[in-house]
PDB file of N, CA and C in Angstrom:
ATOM      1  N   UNK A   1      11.181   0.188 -20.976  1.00  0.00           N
ATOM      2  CA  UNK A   1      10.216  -0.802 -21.388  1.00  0.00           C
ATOM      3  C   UNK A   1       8.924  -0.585 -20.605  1.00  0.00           C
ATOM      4  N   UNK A   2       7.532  -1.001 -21.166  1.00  0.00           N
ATOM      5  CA  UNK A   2       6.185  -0.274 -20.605  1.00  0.00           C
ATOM      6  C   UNK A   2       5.907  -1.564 -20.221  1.00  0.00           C
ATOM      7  N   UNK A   3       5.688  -1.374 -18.728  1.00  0.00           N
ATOM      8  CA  UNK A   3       4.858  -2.840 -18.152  1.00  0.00           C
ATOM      9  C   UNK A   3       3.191  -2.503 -18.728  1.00  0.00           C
ATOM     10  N   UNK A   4       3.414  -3.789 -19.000  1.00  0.00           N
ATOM     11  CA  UNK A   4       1.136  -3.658 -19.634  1.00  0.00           C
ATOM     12  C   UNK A   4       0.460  -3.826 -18.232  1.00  0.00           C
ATOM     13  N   UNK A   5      -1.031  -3.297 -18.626  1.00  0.00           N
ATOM     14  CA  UNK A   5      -1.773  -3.032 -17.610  1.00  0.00           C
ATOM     15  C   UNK A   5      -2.054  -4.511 -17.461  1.00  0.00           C
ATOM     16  N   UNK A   6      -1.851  -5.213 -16.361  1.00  0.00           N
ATOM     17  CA  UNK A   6      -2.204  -6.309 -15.771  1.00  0.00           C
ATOM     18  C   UNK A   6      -3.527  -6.966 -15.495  1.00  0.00           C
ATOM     19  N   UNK A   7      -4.128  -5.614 -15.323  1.00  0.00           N
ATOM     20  CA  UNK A   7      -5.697  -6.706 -14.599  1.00  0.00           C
ATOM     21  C   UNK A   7      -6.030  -7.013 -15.999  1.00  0.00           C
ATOM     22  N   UNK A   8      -6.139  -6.654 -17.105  1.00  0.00           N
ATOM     23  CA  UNK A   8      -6.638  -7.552 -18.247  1.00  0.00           C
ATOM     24  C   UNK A   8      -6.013  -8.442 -18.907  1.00  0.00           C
ATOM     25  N   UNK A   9      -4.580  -7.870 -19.029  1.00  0.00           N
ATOM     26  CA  UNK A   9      -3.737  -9.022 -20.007  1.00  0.00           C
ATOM     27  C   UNK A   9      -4.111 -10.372 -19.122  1.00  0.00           C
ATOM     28  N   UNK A  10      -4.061 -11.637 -20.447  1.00  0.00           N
ATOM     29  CA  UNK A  10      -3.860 -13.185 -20.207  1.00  0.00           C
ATOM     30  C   UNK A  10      -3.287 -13.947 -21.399  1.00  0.00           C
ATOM     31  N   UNK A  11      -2.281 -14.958 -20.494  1.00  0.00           N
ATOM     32  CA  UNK A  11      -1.477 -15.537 -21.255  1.00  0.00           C
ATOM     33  C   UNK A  11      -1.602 -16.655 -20.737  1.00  0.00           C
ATOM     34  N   UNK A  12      -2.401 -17.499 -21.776  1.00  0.00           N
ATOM     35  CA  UNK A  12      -2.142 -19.356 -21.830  1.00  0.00           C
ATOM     36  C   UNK A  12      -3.401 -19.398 -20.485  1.00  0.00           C
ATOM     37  N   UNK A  13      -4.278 -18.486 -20.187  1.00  0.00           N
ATOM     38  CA  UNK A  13      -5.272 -18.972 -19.133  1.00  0.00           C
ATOM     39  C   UNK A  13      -5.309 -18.554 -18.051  1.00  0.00           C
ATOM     40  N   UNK A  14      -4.302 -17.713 -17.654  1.00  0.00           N
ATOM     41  CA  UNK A  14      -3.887 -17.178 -16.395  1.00  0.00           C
ATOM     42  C   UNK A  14      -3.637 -15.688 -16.389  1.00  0.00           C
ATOM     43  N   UNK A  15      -3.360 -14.996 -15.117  1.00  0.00           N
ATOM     44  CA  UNK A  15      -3.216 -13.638 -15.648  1.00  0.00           C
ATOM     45  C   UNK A  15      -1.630 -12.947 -15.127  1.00  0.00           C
ATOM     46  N   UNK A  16      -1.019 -12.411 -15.746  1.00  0.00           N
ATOM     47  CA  UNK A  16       0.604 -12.112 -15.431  1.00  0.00           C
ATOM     48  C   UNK A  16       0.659 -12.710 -14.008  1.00  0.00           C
ATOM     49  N   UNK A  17       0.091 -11.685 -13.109  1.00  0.00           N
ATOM     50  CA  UNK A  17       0.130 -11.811 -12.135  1.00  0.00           C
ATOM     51  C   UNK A  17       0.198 -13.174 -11.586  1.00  0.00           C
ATOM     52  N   UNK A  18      -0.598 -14.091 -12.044  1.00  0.00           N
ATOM     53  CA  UNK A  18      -0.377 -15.491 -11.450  1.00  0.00           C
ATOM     54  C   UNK A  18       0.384 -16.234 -11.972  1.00  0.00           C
ATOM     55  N   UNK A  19       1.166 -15.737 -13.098  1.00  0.00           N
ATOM     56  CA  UNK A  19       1.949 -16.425 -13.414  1.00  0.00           C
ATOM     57  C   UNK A  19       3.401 -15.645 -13.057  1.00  0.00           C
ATOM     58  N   UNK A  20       3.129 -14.639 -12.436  1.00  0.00           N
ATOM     59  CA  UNK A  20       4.568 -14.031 -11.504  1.00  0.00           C
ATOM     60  C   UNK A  20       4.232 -14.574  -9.849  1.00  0.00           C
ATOM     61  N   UNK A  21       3.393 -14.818  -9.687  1.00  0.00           N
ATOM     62  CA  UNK A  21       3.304 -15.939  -8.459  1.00  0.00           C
ATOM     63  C   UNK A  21       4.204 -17.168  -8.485  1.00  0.00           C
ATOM     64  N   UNK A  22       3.690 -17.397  -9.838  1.00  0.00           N
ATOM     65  CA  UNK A  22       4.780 -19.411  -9.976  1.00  0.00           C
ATOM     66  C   UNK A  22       6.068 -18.983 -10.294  1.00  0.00           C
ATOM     67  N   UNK A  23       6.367 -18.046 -11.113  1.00  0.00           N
ATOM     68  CA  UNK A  23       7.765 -17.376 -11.153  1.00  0.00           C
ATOM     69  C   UNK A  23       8.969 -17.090 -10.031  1.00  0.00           C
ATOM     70  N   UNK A  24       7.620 -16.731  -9.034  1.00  0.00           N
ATOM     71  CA  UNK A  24       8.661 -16.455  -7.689  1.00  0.00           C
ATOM     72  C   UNK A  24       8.949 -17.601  -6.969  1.00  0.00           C
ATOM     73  N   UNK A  25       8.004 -18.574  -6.823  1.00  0.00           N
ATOM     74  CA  UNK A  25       7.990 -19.717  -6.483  1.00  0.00           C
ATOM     75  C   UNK A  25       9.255 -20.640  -6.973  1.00  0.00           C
ATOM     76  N   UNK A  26       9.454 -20.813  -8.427  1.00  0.00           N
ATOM     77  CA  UNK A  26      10.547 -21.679  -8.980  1.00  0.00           C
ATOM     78  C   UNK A  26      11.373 -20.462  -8.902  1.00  0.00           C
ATOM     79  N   UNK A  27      11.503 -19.457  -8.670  1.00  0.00           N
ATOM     80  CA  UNK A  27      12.917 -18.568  -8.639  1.00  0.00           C
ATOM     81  C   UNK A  27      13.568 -18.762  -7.309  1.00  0.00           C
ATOM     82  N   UNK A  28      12.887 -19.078  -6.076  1.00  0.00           N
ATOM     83  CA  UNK A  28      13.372 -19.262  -5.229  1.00  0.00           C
ATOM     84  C   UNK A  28      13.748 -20.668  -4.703  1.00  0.00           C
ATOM     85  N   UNK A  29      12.576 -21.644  -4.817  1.00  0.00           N
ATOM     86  CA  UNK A  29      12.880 -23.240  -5.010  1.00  0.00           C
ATOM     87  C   UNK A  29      13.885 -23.192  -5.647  1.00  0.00           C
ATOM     88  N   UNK A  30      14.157 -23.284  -6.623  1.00  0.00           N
ATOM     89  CA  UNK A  30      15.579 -23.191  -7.870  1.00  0.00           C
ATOM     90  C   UNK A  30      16.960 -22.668  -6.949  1.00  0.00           C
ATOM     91  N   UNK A  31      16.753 -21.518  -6.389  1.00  0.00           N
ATOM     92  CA  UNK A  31      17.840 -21.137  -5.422  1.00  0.00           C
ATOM     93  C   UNK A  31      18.533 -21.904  -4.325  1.00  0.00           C
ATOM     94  N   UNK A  32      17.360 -22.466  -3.928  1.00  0.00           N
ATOM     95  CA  UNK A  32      17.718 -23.858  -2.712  1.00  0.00           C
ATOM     96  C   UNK A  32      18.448 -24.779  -2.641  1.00  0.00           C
ATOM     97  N   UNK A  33      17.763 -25.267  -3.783  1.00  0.00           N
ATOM     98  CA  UNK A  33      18.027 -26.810  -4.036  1.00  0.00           C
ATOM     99  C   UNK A  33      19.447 -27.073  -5.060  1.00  0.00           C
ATOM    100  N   UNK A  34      19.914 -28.566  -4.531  1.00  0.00           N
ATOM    101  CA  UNK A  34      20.849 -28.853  -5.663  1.00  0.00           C
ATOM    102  C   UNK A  34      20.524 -29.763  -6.807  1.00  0.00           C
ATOM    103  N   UNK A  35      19.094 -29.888  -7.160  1.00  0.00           N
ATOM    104  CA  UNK A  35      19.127 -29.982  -8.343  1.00  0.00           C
ATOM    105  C   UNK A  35      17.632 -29.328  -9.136  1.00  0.00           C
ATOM    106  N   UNK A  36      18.321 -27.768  -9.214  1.00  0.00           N
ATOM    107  CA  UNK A  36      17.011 -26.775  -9.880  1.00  0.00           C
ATOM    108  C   UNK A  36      16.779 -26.806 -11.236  1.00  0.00           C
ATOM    109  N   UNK A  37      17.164 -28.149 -12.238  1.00  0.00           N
ATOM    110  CA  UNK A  37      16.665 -28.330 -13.675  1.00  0.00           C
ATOM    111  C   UNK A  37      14.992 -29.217 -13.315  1.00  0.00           C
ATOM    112  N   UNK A  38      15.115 -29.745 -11.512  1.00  0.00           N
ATOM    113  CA  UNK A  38      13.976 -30.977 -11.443  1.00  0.00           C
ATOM    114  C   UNK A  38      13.114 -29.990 -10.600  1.00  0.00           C
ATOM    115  N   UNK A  39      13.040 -29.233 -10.545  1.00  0.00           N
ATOM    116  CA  UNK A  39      11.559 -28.291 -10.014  1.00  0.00           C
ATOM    117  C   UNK A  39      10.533 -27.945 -11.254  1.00  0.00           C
ATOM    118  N   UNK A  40       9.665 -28.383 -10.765  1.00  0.00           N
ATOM    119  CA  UNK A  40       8.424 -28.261 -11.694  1.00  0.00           C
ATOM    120  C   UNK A  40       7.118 -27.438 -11.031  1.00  0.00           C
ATOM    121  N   UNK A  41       6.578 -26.274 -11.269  1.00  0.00           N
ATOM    122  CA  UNK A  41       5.428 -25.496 -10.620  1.00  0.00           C
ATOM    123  C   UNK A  41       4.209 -26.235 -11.645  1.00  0.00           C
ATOM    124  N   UNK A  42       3.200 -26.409 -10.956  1.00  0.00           N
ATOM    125  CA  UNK A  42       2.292 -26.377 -11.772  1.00  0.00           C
ATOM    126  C   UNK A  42       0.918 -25.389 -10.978  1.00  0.00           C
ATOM    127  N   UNK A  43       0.349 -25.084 -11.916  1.00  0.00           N
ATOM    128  CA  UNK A  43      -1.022 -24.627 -11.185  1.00  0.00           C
ATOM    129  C   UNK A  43      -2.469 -24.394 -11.345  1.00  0.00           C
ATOM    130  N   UNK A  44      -3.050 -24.885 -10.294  1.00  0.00           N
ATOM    131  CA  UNK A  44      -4.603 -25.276 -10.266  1.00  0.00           C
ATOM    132  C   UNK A  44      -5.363 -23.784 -10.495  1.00  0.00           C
ATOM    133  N   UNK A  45      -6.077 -23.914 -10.759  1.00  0.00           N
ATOM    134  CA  UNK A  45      -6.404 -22.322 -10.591  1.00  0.00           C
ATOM    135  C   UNK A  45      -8.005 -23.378 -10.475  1.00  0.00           C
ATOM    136  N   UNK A  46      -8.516 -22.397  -9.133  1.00  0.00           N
ATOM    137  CA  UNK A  46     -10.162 -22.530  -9.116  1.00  0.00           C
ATOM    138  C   UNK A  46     -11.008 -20.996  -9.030  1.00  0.00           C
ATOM    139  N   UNK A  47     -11.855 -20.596  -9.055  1.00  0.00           N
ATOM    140  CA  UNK A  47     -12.430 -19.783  -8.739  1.00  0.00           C
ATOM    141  C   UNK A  47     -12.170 -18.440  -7.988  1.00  0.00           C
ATOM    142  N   UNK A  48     -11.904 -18.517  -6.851  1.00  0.00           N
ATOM    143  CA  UNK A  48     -11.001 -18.167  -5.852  1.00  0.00           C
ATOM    144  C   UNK A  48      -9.449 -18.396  -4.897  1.00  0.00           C
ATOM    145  N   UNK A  49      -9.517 -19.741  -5.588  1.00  0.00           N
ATOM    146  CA  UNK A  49      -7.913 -20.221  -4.808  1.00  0.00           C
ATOM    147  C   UNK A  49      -7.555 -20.864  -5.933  1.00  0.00           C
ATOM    148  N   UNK A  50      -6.063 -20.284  -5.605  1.00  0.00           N
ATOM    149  CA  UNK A  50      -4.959 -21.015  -7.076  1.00  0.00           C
ATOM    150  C   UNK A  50      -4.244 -22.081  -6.124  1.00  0.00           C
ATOM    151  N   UNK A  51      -4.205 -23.290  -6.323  1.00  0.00           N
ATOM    152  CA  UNK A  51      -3.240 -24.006  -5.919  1.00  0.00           C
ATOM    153  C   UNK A  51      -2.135 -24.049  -6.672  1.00  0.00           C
ATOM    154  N   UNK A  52      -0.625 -24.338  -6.362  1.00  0.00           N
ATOM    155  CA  UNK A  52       0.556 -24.433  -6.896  1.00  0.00           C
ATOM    156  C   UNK A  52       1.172 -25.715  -6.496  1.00  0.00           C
ATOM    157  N   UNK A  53       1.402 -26.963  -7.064  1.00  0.00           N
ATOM    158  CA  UNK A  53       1.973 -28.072  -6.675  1.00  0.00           C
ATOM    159  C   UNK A  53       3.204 -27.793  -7.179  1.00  0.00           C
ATOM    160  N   UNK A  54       4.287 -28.347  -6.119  1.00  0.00           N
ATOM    161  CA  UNK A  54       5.366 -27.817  -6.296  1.00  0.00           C
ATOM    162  C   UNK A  54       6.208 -29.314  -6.428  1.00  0.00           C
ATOM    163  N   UNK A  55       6.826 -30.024  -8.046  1.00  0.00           N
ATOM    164  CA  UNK A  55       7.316 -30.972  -7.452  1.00  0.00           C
ATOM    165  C   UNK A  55       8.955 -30.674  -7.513  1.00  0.00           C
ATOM    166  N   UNK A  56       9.542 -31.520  -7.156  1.00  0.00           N
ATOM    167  CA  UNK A  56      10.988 -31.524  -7.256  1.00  0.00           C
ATOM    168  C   UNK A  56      12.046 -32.747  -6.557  1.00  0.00           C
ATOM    169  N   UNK A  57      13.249 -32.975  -6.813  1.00  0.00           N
ATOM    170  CA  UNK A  57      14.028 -34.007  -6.705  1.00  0.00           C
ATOM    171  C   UNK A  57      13.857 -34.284  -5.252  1.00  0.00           C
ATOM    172  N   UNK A  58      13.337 -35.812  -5.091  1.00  0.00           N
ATOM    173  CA  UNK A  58      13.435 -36.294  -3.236  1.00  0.00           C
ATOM    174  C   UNK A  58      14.304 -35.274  -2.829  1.00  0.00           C
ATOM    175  N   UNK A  59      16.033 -35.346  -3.235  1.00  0.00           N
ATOM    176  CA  UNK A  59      17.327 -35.449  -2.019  1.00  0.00           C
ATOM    177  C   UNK A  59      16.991 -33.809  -1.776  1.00  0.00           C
ATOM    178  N   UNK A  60      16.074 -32.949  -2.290  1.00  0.00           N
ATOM    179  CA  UNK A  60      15.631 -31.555  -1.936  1.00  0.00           C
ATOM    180  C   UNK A  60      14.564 -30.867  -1.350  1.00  0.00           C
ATOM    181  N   UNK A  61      13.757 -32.429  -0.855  1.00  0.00           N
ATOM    182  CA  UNK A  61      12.648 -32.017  -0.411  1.00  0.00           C
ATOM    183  C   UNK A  61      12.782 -31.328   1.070  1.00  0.00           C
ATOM    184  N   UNK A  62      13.738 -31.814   1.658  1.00  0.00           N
ATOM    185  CA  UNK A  62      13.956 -31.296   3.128  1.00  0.00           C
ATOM    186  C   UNK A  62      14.456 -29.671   3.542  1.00  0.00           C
ATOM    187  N   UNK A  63      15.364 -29.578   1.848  1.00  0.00           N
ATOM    188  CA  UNK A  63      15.905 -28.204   1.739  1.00  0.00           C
ATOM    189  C   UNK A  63      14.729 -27.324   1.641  1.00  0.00           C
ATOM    190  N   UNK A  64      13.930 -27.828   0.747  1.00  0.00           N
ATOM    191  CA  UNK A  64      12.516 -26.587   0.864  1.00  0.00           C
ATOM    192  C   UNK A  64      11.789 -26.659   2.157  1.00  0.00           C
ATOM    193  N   UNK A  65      11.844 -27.357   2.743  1.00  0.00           N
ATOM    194  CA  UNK A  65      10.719 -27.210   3.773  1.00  0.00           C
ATOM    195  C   UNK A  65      11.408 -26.349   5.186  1.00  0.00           C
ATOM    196  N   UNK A  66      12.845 -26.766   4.926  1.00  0.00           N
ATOM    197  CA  UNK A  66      13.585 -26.310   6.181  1.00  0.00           C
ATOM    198  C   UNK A  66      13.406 -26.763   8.042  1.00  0.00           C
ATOM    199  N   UNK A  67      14.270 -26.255   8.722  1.00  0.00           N
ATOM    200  CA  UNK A  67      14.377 -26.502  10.339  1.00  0.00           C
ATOM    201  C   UNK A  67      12.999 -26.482  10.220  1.00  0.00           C
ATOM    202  N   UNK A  68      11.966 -27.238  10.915  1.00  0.00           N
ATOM    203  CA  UNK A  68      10.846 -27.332  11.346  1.00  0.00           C
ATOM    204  C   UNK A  68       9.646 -26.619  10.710  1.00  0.00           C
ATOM    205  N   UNK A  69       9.840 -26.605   9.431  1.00  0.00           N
ATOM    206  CA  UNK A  69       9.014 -25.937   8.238  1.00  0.00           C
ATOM    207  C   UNK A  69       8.819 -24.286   8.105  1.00  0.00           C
ATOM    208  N   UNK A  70      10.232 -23.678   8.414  1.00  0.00           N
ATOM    209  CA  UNK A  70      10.319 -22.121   8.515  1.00  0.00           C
ATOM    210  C   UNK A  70      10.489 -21.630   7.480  1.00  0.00           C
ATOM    211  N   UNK A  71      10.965 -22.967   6.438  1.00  0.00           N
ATOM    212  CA  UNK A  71      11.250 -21.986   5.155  1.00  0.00           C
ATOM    213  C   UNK A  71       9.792 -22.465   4.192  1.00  0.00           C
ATOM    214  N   UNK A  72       9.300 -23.442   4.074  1.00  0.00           N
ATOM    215  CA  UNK A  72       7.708 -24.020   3.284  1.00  0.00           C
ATOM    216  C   UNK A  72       7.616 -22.385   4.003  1.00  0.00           C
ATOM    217  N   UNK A  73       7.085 -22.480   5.308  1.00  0.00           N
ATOM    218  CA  UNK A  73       6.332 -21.656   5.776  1.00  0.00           C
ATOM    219  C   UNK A  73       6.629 -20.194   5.091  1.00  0.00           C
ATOM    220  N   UNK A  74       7.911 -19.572   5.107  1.00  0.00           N
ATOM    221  CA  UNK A  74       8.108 -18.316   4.679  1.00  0.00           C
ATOM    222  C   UNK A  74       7.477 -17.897   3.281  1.00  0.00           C
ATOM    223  N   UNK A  75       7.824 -18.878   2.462  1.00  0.00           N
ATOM    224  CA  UNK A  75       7.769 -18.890   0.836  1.00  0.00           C
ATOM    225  C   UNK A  75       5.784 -19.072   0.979  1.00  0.00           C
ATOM    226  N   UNK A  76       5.401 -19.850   1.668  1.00  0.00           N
ATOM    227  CA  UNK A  76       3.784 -19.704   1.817  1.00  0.00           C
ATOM    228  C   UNK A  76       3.577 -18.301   2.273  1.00  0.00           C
ATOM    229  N   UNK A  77       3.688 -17.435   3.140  1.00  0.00           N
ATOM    230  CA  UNK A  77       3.712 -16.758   3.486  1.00  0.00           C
ATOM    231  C   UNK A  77       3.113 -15.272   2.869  1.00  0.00           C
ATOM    232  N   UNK A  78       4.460 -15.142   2.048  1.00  0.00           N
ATOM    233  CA  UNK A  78       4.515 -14.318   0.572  1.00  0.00           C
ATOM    234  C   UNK A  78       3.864 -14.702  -0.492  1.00  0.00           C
ATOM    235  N   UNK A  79       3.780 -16.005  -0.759  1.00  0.00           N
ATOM    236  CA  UNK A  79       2.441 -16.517  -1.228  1.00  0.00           C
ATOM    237  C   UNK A  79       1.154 -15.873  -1.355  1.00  0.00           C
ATOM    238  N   UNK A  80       0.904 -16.033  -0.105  1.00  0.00           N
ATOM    239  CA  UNK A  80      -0.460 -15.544   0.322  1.00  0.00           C
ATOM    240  C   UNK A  80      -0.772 -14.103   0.221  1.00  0.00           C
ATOM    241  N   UNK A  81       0.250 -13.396   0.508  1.00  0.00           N
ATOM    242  CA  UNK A  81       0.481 -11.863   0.766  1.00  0.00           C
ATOM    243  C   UNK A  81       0.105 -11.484  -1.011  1.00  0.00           C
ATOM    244  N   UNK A  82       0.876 -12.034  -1.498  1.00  0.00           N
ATOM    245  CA  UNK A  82       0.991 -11.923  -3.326  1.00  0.00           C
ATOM    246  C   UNK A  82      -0.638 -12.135  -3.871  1.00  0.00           C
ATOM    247  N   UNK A  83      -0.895 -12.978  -3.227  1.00  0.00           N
ATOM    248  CA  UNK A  83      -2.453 -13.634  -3.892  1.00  0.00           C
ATOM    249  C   UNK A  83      -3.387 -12.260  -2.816  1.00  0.00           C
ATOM    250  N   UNK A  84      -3.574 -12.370  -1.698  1.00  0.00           N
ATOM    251  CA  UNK A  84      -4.214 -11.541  -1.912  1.00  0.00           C
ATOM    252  C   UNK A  84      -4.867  -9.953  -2.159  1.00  0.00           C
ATOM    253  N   UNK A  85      -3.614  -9.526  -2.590  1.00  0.00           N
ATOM    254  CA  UNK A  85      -3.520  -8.418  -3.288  1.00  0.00           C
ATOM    255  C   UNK A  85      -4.708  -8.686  -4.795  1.00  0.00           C
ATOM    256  N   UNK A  86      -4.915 -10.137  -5.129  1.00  0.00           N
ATOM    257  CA  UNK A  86      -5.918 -10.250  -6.343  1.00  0.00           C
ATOM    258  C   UNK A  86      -7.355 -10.544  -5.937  1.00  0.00           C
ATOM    259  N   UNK A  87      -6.910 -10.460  -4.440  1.00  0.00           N
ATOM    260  CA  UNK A  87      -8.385 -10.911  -4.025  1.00  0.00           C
ATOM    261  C   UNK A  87      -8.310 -13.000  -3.905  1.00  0.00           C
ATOM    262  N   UNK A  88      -7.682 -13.262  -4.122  1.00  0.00           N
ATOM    263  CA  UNK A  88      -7.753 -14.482  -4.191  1.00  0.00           C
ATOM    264  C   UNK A  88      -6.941 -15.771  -2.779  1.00  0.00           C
ATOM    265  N   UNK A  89      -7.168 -16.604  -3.154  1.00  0.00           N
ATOM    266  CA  UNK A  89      -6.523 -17.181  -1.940  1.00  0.00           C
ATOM    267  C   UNK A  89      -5.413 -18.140  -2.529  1.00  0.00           C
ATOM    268  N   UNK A  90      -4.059 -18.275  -2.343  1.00  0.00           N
ATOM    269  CA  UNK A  90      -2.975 -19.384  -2.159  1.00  0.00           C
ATOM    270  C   UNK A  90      -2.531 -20.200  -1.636  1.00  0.00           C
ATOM    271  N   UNK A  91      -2.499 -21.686  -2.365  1.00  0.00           N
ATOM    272  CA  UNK A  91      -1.948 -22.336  -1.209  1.00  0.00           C
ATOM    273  C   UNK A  91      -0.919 -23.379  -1.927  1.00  0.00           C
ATOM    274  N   UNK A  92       0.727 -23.740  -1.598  1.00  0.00           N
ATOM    275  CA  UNK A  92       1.292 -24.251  -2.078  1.00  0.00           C
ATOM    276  C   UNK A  92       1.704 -25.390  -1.433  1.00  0.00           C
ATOM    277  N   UNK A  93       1.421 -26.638  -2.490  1.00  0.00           N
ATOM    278  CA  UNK A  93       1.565 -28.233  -1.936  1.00  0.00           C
ATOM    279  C   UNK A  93       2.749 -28.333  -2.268  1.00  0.00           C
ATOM    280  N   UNK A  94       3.703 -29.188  -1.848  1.00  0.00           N
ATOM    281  CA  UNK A  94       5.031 -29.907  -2.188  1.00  0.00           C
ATOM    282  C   UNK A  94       4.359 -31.881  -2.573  1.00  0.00           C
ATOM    283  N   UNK A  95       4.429 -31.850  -3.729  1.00  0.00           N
ATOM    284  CA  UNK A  95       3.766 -33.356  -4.216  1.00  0.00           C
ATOM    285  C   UNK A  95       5.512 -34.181  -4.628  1.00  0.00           C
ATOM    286  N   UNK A  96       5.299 -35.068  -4.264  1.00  0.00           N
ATOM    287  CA  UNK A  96       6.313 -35.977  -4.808  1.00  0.00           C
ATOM    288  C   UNK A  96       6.283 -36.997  -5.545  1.00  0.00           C
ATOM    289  N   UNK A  97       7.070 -37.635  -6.312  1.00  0.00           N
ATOM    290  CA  UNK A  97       7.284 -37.953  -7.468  1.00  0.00           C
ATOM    291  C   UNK A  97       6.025 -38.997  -7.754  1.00  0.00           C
ATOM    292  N   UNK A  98       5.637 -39.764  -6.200  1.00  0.00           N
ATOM    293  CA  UNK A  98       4.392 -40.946  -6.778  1.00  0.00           C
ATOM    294  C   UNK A  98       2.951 -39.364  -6.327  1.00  0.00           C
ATOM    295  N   UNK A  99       3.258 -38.613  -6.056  1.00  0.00           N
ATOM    296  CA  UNK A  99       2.184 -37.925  -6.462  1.00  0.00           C
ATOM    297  C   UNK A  99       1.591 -37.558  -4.654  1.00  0.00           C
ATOM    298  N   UNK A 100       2.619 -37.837  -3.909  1.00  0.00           N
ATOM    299  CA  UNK A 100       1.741 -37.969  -2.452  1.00  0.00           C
ATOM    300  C   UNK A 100       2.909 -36.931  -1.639  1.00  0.00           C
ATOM    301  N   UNK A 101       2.144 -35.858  -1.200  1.00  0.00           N
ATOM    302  CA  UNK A 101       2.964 -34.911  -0.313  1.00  0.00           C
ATOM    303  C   UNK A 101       3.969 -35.905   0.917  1.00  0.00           C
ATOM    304  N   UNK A 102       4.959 -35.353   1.445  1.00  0.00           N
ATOM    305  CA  UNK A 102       6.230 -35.894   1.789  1.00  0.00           C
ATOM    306  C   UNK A 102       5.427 -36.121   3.332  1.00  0.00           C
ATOM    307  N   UNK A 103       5.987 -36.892   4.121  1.00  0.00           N
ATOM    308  CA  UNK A 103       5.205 -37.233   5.629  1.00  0.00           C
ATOM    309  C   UNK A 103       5.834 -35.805   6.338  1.00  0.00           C
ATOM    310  N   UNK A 104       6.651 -35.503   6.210  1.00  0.00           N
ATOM    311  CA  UNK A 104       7.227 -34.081   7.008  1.00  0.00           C
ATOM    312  C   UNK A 104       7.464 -32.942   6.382  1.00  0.00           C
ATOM    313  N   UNK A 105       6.300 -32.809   5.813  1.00  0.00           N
ATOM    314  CA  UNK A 105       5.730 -31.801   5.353  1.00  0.00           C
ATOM    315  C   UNK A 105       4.755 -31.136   6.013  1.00  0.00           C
ATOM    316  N   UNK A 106       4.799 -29.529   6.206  1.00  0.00           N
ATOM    317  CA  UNK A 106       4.247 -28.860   7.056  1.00  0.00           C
ATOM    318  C   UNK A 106       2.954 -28.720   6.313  1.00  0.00           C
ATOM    319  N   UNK A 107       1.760 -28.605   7.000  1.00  0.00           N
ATOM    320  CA  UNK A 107       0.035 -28.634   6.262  1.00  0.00           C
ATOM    321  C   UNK A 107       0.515 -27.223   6.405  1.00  0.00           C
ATOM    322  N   UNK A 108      -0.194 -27.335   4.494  1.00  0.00           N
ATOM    323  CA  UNK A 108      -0.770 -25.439   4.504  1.00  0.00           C
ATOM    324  C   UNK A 108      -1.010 -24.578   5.179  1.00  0.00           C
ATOM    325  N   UNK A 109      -2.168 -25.167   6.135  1.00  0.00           N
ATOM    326  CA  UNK A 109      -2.933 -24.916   6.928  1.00  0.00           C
ATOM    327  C   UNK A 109      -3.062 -25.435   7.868  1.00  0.00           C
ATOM    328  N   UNK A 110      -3.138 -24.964   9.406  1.00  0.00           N
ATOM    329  CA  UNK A 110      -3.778 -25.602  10.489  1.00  0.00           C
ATOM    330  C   UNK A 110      -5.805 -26.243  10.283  1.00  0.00           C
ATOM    331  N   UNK A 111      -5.764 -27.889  10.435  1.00  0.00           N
ATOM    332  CA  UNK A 111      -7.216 -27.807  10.088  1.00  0.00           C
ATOM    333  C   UNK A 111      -7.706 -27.559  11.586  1.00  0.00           C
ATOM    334  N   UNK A 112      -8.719 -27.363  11.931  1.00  0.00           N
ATOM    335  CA  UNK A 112      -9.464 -27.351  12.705  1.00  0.00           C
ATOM    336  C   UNK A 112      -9.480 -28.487  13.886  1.00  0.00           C
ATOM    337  N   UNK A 113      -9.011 -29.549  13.333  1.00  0.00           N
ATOM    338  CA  UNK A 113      -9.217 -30.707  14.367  1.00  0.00           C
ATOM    339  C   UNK A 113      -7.895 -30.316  15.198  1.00  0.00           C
ATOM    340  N   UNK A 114      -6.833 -30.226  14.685  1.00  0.00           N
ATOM    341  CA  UNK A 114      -5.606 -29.885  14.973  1.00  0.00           C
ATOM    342  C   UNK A 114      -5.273 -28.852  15.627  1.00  0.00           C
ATOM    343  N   UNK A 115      -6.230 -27.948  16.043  1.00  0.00           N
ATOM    344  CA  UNK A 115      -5.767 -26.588  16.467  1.00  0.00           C
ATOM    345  C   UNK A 115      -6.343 -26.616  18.189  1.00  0.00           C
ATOM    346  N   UNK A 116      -5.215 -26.329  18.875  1.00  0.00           N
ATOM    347  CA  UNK A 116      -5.368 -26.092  20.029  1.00  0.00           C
ATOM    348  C   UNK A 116      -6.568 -25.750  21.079  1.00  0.00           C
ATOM    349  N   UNK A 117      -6.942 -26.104  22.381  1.00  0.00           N
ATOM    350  CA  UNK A 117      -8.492 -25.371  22.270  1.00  0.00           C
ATOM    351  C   UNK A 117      -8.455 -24.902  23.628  1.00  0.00           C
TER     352      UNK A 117
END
């Protein structure tokens, strides 16, 4: 079977590639958790950074994030590695069901106020 040339194909707005980003994302969320029919990827796409809100069942939110956010962190990780191979930047939220990331949930990112000095 002939993989198509990627940098042009688009499907539904996006380009393979970012949509083998969210692929890997719910392929592995899905692996985790015990209930992988309630994972839902969605994704922002801006300019330069694609966001991916990631929702899924409360009793699994702890399973994705893992011991002290090693596993959020890993799966961000590869994330990022994936995105910027397009030049672009990634960043994946965990949103919950009223729409508000979990309190022990690891930030994307270190902001600035937060970072050591």
């Amino acid at each position: 079977m002939a993989v198509p040339d990627r940098r042009d194909a688009r499907v539904a707005g996006c380009t393979l590639r970012e949509q083998d980003m969210k692929a890997f994302i719910e392929f592995v969320v899905k692996a985790l958790v015990d209930h992988p029919e309630q994972v839902d990827v969605r994704e922002v796409d801006g300019e330069r950074v694609v966001v991916f809100e990631l929702r899924l069942n409360q009793s699994d939110v702890g399973k994705v994030i893992g011991k002290s956010g090693r596993t959020i962190t890993a799966i961000r990780t590869l994330l990022t590695s994936a995105a910027a191979k397009q030049g672009k930047r990634a960043m994946l939220e965990i949103v919950e069901p009223g729409g508000q990331r979990p309190e022990n949930a690891v930030p994307a990112e270190p902001s600035a106020e937060s970072a050591p000095q």
